[in-house]
Protein backbone atom coordinates (compact mmCIF):
# COMPACT_ATOMS: atom_id res chain seq x y z
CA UNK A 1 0.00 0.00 0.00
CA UNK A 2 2.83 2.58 0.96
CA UNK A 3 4.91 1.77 -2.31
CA UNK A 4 1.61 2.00 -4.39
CA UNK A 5 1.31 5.77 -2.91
CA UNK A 6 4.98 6.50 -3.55
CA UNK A 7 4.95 5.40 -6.82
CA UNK A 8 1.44 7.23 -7.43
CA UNK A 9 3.47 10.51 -5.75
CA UNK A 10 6.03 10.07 -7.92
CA UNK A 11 3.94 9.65 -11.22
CA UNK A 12 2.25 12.79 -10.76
CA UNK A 13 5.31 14.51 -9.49
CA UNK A 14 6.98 13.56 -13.11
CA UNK A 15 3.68 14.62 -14.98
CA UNK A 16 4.19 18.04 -13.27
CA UNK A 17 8.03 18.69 -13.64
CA UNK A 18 7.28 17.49 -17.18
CA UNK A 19 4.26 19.88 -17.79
CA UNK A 20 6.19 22.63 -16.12
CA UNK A 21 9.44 22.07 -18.55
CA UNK A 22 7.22 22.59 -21.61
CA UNK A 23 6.32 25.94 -20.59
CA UNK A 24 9.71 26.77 -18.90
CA UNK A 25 10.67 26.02 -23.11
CA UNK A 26 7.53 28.15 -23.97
CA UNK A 27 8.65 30.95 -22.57
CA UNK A 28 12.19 30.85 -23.47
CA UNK A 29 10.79 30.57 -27.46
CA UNK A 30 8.69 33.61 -26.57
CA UNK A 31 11.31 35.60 -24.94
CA UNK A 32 13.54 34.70 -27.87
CA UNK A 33 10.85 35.63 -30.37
CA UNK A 34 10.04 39.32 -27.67
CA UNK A 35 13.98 40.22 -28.03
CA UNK A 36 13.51 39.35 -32.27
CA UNK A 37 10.46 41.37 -32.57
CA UNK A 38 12.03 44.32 -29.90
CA UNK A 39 15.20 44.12 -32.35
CA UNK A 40 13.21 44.63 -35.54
CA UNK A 41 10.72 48.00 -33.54
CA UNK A 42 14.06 49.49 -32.42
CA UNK A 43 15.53 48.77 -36.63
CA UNK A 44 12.15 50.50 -38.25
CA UNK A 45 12.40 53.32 -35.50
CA UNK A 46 15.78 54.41 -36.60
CA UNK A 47 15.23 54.03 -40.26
CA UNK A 48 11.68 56.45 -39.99
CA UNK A 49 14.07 58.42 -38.29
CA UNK A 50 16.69 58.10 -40.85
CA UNK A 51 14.02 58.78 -43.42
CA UNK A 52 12.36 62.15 -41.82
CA UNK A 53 16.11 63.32 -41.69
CA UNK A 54 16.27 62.80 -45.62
CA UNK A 55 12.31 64.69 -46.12
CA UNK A 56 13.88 67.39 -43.84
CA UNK A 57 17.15 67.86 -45.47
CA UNK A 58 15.35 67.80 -49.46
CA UNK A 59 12.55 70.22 -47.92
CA UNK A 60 15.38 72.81 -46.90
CA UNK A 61 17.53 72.23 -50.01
CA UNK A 62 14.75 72.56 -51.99
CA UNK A 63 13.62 75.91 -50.45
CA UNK A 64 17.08 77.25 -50.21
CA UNK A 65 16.94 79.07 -53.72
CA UNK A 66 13.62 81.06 -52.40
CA UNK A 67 15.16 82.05 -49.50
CA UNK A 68 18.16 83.92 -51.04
C-alpha cells in the first residue's frame, strides 16, 4: 500500500516537472521571439528616423533658392 502511494506521488510529481518544462521552453521561445520582434521595432524606429532626416534635409535644399 505505501509503495503504491509513492509510486502514485512520484507519477504525478513527473507529470508536473514534465508539464512545467514545456512551458519553462515556452517561454524561453517567446522571450527569444520578444527580443527578435524588440530588435526589428528598435531597426524601423531608426530608419523612420533616418528617413524624416532625408524629407527634412530635401525640404530645406529645396527651399534654399527662395530664401536667397
Amino acid at each position: 500500500m505505501l509503495v503504491e502511494q509513492k509510486e502514485e506521488d512520484l507519477g504525478e510529481i513527473k507529470l508536473r516537472f514534465s508539464d512545467e518544462a514545456a512551458l519553462v521552453k515556452r517561454i524561453q521561445e517567446h522571450l527569444s521571439l520578444f527580443v527578435v520582434l524588440f530588435a526589428e521595432i528598435e531597426s524601423l524606429r531608426k530608419r523612420v528616423k533616418d528617413k524624416e532626416k532625408e524629407v527634412e534635409d530635401v525640404r530645406r535644399s529645396s527651399l534654399a533658392p527662395f530664401r536667397n
